[in-house]
C-alpha atoms as a PDB file:
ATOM      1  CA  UNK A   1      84.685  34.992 -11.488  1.00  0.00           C
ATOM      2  CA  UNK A   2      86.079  35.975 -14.912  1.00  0.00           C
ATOM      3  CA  UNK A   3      86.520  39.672 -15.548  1.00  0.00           C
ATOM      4  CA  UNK A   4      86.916  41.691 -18.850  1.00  0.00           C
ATOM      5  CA  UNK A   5      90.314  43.601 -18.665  1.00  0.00           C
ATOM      6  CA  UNK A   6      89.174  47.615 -19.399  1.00  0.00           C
ATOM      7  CA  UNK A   7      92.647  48.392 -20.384  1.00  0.00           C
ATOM      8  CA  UNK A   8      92.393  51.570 -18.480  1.00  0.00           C
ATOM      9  CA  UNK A   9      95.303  50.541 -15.825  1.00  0.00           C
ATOM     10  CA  UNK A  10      93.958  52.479 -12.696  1.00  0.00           C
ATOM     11  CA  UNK A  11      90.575  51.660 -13.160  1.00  0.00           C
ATOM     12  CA  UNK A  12      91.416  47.521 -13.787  1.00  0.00           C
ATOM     13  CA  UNK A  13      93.076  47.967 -10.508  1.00  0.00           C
ATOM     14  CA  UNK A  14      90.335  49.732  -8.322  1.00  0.00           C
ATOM     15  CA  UNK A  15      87.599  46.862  -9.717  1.00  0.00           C
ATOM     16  CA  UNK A  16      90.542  43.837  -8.674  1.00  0.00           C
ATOM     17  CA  UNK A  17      91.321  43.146 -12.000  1.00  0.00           C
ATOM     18  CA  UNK A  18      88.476  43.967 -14.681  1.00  0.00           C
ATOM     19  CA  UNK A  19      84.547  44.645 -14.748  1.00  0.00           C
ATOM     20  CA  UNK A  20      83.132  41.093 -13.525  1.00  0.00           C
ATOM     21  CA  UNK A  21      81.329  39.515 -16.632  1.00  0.00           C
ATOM     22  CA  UNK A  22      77.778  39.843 -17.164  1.00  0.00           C
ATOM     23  CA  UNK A  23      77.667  43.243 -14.955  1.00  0.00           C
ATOM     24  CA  UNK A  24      76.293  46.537 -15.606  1.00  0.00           C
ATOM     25  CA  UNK A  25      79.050  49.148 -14.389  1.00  0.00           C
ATOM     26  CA  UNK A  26      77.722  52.799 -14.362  1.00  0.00           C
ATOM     27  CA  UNK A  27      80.627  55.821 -14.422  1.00  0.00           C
ATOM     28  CA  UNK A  28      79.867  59.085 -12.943  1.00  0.00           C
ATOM     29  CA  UNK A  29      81.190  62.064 -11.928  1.00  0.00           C
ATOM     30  CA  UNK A  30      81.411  65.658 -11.917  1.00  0.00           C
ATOM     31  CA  UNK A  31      82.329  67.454 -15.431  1.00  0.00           C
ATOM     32  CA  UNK A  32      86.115  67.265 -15.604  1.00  0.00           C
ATOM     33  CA  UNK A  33      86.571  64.572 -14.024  1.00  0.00           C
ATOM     34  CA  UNK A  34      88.112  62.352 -16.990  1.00  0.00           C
ATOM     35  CA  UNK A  35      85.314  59.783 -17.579  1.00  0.00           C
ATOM     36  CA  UNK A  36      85.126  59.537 -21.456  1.00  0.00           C
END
């Protein structure tokens, strides 16, 4: 499956690599919690 590289490093590594192309990825979290 290709996946589009994020260029944030710890996030490419928690989803193996890159958000899977042609997926919806939804980020939440608490305020504070570095999501922007």
């Amino acid at each position: 499956m290709k996946r589009i590289k994020t260029y944030v490093e710890e996030f490419d590594k928690i989803v193996d690599g890159g958000i899977p192309a042609g997926s919806v990825v939804l980020v939440s979290g608490t305020p504070g919690s570095m999501k922007s």
